[in-house]
C-alpha atoms as a PDB file:
ATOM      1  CA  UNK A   1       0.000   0.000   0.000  1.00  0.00           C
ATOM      2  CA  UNK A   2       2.835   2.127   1.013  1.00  0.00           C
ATOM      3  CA  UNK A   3       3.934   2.231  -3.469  1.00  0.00           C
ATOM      4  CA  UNK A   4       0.442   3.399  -4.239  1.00  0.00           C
ATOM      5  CA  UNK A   5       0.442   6.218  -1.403  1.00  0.00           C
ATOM      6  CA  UNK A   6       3.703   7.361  -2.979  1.00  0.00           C
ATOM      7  CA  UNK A   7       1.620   8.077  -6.118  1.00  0.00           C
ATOM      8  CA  UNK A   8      -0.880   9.563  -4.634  1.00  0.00           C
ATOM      9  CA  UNK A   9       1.745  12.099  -2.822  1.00  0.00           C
ATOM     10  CA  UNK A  10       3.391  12.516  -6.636  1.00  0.00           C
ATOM     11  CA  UNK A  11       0.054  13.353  -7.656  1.00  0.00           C
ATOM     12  CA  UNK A  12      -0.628  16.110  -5.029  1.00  0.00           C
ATOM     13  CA  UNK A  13       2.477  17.750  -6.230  1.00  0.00           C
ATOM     14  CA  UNK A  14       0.900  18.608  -9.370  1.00  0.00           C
ATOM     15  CA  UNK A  15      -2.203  20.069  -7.403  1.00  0.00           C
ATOM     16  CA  UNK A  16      -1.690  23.334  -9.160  1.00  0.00           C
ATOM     17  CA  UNK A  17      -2.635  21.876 -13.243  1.00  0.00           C
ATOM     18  CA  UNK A  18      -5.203  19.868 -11.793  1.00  0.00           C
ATOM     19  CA  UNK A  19      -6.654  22.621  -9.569  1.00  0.00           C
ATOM     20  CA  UNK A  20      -6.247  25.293 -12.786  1.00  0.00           C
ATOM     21  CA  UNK A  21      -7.906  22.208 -15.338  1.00  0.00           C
ATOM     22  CA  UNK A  22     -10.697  22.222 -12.689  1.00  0.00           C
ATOM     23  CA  UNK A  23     -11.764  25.586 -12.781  1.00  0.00           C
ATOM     24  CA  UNK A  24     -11.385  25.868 -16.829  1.00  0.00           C
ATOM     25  CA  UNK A  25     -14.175  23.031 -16.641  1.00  0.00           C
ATOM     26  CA  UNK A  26     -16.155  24.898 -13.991  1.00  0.00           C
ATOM     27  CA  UNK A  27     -16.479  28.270 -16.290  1.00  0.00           C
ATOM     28  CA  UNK A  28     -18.055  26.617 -19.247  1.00  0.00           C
ATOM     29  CA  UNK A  29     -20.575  25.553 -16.913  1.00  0.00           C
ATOM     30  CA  UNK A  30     -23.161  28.585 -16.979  1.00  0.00           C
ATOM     31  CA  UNK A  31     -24.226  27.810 -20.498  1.00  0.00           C
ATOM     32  CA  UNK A  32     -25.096  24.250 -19.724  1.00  0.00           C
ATOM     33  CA  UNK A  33     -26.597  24.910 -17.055  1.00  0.00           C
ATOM     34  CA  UNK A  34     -29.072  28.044 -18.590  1.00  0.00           C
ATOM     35  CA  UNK A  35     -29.718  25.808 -21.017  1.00  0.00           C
ATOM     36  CA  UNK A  36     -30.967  22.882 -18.550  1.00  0.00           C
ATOM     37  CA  UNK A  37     -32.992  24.947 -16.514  1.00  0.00           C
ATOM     38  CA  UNK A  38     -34.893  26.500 -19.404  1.00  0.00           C
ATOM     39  CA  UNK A  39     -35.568  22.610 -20.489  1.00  0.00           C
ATOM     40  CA  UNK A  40     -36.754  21.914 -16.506  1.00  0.00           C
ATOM     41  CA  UNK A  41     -39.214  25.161 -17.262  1.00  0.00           C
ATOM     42  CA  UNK A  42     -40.692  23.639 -20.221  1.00  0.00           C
ATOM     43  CA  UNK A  43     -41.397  20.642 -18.196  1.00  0.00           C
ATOM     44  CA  UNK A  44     -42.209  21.845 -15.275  1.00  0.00           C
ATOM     45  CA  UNK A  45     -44.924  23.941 -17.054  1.00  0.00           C
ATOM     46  CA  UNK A  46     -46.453  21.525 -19.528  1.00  0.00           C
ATOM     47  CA  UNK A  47     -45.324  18.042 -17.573  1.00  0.00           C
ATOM     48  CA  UNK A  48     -46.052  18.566 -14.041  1.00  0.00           C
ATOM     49  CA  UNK A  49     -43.182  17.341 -11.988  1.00  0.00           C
ATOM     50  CA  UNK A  50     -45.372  16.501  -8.868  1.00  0.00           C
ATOM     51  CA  UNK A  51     -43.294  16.571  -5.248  1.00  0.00           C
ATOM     52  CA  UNK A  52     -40.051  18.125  -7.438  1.00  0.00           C
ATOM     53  CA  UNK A  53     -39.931  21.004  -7.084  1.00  0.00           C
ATOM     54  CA  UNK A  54     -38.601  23.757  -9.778  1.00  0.00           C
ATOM     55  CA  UNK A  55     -35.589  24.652  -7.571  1.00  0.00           C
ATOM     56  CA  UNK A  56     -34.696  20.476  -6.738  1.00  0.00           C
ATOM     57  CA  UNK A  57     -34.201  20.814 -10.908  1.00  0.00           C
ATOM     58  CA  UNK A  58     -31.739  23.368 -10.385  1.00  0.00           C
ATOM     59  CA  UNK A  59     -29.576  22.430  -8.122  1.00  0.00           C
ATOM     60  CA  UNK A  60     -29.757  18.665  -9.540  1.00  0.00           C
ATOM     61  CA  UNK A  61     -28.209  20.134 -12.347  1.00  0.00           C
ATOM     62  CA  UNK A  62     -25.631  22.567 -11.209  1.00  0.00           C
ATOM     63  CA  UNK A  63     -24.379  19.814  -8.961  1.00  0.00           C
ATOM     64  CA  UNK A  64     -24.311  16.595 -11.630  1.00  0.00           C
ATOM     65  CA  UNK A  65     -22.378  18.992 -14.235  1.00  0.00           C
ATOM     66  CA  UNK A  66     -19.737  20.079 -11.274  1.00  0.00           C
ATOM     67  CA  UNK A  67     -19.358  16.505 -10.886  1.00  0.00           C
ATOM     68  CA  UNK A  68     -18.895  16.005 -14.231  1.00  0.00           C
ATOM     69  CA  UNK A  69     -15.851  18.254 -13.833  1.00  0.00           C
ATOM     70  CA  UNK A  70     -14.711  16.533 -10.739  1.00  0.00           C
ATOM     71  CA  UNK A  71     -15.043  13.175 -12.406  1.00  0.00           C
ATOM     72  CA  UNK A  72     -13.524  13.811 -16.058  1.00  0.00           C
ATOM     73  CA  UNK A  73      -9.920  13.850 -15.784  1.00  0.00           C
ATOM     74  CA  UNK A  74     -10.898   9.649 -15.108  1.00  0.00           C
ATOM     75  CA  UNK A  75     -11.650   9.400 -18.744  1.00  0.00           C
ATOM     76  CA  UNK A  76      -8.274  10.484 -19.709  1.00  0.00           C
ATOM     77  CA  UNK A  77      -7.229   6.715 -18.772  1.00  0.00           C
ATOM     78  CA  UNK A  78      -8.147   5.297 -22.227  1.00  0.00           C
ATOM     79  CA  UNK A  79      -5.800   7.474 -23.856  1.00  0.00           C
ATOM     80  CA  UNK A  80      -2.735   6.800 -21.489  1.00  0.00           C
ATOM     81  CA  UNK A  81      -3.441   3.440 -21.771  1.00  0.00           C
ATOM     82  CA  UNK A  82      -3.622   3.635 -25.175  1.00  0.00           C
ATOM     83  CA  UNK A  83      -0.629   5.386 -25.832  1.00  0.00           C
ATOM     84  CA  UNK A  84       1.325   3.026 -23.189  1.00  0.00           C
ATOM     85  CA  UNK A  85       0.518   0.313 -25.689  1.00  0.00           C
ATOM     86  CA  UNK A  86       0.867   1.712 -28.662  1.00  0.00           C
ATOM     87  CA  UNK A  87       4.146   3.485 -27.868  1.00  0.00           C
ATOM     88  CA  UNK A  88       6.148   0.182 -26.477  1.00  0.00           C
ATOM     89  CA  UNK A  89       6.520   2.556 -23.026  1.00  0.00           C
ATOM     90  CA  UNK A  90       3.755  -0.498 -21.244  1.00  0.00           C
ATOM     91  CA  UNK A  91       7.451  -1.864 -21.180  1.00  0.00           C
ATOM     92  CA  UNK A  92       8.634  -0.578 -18.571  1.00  0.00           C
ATOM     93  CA  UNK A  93       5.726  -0.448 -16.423  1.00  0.00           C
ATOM     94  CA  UNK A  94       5.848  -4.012 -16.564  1.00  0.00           C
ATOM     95  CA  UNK A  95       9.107  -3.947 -15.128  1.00  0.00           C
ATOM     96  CA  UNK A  96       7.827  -1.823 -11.994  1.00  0.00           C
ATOM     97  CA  UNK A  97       6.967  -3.940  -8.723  1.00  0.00           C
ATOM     98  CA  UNK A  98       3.405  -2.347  -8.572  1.00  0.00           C
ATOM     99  CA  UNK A  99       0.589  -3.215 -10.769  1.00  0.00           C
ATOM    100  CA  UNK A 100      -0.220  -1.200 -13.665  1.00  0.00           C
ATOM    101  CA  UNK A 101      -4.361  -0.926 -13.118  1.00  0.00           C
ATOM    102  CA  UNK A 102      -3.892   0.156  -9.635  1.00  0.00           C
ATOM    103  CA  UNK A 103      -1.140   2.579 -10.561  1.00  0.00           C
ATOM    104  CA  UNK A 104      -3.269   4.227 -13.151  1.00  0.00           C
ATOM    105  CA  UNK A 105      -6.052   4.152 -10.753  1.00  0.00           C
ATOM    106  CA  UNK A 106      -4.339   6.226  -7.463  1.00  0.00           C
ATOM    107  CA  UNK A 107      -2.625   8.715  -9.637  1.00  0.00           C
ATOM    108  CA  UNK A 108      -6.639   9.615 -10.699  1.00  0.00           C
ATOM    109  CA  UNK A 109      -7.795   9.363  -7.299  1.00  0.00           C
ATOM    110  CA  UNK A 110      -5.093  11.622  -6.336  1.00  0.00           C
ATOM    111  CA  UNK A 111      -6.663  14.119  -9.193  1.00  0.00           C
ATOM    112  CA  UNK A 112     -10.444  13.775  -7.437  1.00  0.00           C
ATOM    113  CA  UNK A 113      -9.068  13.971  -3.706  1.00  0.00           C
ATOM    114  CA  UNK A 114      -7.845  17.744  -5.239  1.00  0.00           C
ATOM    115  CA  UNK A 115     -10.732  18.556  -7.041  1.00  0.00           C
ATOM    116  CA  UNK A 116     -13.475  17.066  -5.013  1.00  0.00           C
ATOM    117  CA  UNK A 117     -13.467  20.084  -2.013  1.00  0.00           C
ATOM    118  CA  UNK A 118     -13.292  23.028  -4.852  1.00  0.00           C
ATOM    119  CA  UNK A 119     -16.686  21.437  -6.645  1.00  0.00           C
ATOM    120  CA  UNK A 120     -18.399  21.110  -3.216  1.00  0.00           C
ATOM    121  CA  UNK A 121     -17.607  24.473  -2.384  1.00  0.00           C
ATOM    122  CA  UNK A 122     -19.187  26.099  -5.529  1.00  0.00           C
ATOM    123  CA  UNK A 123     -22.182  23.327  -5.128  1.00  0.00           C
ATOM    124  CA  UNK A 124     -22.428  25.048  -1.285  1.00  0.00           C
ATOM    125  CA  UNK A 125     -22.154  28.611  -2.687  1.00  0.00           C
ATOM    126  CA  UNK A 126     -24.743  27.637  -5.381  1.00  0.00           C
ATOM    127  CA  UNK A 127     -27.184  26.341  -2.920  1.00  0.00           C
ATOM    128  CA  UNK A 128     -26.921  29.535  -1.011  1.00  0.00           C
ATOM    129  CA  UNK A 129     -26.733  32.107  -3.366  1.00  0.00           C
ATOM    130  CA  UNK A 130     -30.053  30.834  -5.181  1.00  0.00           C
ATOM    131  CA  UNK A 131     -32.123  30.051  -1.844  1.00  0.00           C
ATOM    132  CA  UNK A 132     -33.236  27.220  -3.480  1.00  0.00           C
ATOM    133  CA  UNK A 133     -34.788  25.934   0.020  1.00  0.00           C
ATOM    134  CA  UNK A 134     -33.175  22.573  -0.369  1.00  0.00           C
ATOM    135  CA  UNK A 135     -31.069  22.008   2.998  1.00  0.00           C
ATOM    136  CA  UNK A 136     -27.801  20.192   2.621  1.00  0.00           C
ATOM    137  CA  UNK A 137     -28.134  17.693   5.659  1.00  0.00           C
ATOM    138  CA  UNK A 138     -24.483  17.098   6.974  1.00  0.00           C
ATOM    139  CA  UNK A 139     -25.057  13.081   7.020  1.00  0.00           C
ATOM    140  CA  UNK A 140     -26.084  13.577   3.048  1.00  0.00           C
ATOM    141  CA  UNK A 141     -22.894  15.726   2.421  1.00  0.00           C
ATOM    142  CA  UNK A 142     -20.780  12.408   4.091  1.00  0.00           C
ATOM    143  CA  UNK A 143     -22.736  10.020   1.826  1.00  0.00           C
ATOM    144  CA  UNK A 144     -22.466  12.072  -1.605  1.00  0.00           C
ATOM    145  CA  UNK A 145     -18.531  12.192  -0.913  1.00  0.00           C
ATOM    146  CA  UNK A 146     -18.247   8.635  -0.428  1.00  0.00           C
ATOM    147  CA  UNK A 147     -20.782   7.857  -3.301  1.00  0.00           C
ATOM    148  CA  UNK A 148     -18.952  10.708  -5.489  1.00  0.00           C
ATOM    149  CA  UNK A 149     -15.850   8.188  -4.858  1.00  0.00           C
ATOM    150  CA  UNK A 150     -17.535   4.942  -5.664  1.00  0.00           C
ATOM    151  CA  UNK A 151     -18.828   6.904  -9.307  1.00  0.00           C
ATOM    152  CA  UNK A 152     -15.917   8.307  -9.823  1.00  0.00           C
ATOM    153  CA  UNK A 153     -13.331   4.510  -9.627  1.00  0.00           C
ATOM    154  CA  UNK A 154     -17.045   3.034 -11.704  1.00  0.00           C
ATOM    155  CA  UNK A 155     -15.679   5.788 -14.483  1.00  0.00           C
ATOM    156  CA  UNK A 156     -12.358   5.388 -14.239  1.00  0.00           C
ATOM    157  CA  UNK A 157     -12.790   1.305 -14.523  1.00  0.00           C
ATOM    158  CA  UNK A 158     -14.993   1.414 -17.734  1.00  0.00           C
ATOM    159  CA  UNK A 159     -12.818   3.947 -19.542  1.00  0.00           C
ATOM    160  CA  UNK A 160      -9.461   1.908 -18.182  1.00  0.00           C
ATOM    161  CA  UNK A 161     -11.590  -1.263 -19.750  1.00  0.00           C
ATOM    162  CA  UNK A 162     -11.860   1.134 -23.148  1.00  0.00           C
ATOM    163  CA  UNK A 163      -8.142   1.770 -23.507  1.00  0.00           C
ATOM    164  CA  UNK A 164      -7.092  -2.131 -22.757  1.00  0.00           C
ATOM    165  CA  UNK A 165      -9.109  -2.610 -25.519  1.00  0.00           C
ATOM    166  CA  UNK A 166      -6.207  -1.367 -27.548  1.00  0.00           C
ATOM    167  CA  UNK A 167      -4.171  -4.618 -27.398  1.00  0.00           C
ATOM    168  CA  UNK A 168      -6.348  -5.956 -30.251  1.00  0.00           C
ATOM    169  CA  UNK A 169      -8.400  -3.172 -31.669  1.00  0.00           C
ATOM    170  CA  UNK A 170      -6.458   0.392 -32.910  1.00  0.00           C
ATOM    171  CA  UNK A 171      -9.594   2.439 -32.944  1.00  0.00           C
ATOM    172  CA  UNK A 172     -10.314   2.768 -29.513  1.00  0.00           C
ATOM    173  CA  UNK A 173     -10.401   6.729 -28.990  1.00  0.00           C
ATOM    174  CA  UNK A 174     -13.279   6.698 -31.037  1.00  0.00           C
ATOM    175  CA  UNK A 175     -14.968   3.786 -28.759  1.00  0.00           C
ATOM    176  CA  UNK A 176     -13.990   6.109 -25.997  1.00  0.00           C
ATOM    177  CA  UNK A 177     -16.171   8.961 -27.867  1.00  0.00           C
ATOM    178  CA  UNK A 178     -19.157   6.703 -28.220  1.00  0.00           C
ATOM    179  CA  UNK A 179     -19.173   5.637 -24.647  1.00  0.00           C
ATOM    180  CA  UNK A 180     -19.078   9.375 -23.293  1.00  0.00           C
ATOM    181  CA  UNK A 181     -22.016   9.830 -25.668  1.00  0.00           C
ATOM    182  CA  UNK A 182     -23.867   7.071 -24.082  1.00  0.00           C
ATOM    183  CA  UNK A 183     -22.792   8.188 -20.779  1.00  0.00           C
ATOM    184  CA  UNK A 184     -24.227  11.864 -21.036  1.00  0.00           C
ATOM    185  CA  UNK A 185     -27.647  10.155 -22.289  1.00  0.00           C
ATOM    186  CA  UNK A 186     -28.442   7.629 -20.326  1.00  0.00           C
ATOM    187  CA  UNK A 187     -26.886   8.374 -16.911  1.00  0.00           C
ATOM    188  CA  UNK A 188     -29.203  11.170 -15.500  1.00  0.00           C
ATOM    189  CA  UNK A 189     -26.523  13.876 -16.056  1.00  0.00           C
ATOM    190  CA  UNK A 190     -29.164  14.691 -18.915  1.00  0.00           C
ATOM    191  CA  UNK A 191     -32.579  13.403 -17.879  1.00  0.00           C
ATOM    192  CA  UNK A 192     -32.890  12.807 -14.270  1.00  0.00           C
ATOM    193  CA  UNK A 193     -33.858   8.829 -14.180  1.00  0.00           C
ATOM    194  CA  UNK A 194     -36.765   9.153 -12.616  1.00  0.00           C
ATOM    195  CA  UNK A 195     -38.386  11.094 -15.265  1.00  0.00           C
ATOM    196  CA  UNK A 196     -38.263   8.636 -17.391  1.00  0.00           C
ATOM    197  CA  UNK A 197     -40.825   5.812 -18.444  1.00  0.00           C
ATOM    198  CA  UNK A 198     -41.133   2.318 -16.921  1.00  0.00           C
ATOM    199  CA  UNK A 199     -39.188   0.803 -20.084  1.00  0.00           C
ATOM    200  CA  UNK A 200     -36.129   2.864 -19.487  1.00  0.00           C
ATOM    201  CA  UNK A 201     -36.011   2.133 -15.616  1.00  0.00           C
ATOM    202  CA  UNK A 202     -32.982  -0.682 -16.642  1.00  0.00           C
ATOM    203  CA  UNK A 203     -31.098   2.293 -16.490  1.00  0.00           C
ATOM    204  CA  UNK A 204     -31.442   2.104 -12.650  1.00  0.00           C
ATOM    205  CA  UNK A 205     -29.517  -0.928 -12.601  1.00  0.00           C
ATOM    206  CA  UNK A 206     -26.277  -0.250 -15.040  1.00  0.00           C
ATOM    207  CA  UNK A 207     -23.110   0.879 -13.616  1.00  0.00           C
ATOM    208  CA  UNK A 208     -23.286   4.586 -15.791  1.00  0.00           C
ATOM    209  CA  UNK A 209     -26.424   5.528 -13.254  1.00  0.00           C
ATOM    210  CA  UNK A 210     -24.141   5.134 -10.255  1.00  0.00           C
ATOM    211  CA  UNK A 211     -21.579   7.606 -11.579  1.00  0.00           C
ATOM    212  CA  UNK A 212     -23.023  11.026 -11.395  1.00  0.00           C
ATOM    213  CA  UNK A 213     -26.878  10.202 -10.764  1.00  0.00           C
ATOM    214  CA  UNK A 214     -27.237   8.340  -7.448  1.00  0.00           C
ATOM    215  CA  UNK A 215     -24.475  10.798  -5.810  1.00  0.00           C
ATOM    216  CA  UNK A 216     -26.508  13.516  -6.334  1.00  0.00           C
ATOM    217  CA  UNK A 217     -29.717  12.064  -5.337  1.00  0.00           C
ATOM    218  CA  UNK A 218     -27.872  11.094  -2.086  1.00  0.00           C
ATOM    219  CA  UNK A 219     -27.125  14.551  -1.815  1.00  0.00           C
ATOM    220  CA  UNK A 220     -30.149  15.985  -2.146  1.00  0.00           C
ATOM    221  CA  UNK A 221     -31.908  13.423   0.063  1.00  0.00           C
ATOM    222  CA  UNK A 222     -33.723  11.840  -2.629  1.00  0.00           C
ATOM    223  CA  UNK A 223     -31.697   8.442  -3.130  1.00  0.00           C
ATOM    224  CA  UNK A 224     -34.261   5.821  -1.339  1.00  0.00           C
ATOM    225  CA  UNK A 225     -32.131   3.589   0.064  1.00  0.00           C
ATOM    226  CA  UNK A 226     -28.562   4.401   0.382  1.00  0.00           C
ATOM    227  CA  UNK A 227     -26.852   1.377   1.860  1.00  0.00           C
ATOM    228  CA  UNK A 228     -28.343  -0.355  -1.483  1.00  0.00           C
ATOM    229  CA  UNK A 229     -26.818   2.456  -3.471  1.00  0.00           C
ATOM    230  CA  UNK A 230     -23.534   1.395  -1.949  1.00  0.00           C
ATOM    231  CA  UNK A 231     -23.697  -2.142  -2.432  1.00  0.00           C
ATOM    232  CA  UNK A 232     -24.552  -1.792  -6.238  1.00  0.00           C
ATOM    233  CA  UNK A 233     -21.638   0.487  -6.675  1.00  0.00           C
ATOM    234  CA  UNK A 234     -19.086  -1.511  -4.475  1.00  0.00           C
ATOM    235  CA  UNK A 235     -20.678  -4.870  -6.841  1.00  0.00           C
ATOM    236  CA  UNK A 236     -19.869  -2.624 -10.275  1.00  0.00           C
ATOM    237  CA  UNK A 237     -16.470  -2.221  -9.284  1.00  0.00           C
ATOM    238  CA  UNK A 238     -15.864  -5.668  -8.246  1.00  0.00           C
ATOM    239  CA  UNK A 239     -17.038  -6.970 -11.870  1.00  0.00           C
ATOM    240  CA  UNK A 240     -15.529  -4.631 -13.934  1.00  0.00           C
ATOM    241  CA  UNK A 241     -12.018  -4.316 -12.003  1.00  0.00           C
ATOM    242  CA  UNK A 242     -11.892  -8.090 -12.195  1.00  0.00           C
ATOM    243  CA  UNK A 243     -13.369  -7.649 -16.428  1.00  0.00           C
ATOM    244  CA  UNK A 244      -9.937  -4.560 -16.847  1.00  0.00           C
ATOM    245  CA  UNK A 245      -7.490  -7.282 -14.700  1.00  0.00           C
ATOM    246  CA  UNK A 246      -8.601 -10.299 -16.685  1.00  0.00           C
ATOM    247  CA  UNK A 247      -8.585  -8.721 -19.930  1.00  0.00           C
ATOM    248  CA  UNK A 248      -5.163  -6.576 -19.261  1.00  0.00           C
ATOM    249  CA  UNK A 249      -3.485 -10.157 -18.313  1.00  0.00           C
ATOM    250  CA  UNK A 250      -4.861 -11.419 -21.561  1.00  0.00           C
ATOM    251  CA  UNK A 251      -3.794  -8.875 -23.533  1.00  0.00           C
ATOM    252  CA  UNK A 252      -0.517  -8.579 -21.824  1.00  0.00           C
ATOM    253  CA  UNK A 253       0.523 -12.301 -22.996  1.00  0.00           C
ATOM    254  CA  UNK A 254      -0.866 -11.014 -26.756  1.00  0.00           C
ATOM    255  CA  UNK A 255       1.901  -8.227 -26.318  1.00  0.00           C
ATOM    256  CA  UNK A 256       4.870  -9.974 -24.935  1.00  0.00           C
ATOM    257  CA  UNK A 257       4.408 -12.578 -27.486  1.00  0.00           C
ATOM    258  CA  UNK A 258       4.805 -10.113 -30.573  1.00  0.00           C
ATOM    259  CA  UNK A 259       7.956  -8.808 -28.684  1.00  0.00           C
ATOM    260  CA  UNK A 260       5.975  -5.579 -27.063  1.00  0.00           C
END
């Protein structure tokens, strides 16, 4: 454990990119957001949301696109994976006495330990400055952070699953592209998941709706039962850290055998 920590520290050291890439992120946020909240309006007006109220919309929003920010740098794993492949560097990372999926992971949980406190903060500010009247309940706060951190190693795992691909496919960024797509659709940073139909309500049960969706529901004290939210999460990362070891080992063998 004491190797990974090591990275982590590394990774603190560069708190001043990460903390700059951060709020570059955060800035483009206003558009997205206006244009949201003018698409709650519309269905607020003509739908009828029931119990949710205009302001619940709001702050879903503002605080599923700051966790967007928090959580995107975890993406950038497909590339680095797939340039450690393509490259020939994987060689020497092979060499290192720590393994290479755990090593990619802590340097990117290093990246969300610096960006986490800086999100919350402006979801804090956000929740004050627009009186919403939605109360942040301190146990909530607790439970989105440790949620936040489940979503955030679920999207790190499926996009370091994406770039091991590259041991036997070379078109893998574009894979990446497609699976942001279907990420931004279909796990409630678009369409809360509640709002949708009884045919859709799947969704409820794939690993995407546990990144950014169920974190903020926590949050907002709207989540149902949250020990359940856990266990799904903790269950995703089981099976698809077990899918990126098993395949990486696979694919491994593949690239030792044609000489790296």
């Amino acid at each position: 454990m004491k190797k990974y920590l090591v990275l982590i520290s590394l990774e603190l050291k560069k708190m001043k990119e990460y903390f700059l890439n951060v709020i570059m992120m955060i800035s483009t946020l206003p558009v997205q957001i206006m244009i949201y909240i003018f698409m709650i309006y519309w269905l607020n007006e003509y739908q009828k949301l029931g119990e949710f109220k205009f302001s619940f919309f709001i702050m879903y929003y503002i605080s599923i696109l700051i966790l967007k920010s928090i959580m995107m740098p975890a993406g950038t794993v497909c590339y680095y994976v797939y340039e450690d492949i393509r490259s020939g560097d994987l060689d020497r990372y092979l060499l290192l006495p720590i393994s290479y999926i755990k090593k990619k992971y802590f340097e990117n949980f290093a990246n969300f330990i610096i960006s986490f406190p800086l999100g919350f903060l402006i979801i804090m500010i956000a929740n004050l400055f627009l009186q919403t009247g939605e109360k942040l309940i301190f146990l909530n706060i607790i439970y989105f952070f440790i949620s936040a951190l489940l979503g955030f190693t679920i999207l790190f795992f499926i996009f370091e699953i994406v770039g091991i691909l590259s041991f036997w496919f070379e078109n893998t960024l574009s894979l990446r592209d497609i699976v942001w797509i279907v990420i931004q659709i279909f796990s409630g940073e678009m369409i809360p998941l509640f709002l949708l139909t009884e045919k859709f309500q799947f969704l409820n049960y794939l690993p995407i709706s546990y990144i950014y969706y169920y974190p903020v529901m926590i949050l907002q004290g709207k989540s149902g039962d949250i020990l359940y939210v856990f266990l799904m999460q903790i269950i995703w990362i089981a099976v698809l850290f077990s899918i990126a070891n098993f395949a990486f080992k696979i694919g491994v063998n593949k690239y030792e055998s044609q000489g790296g």
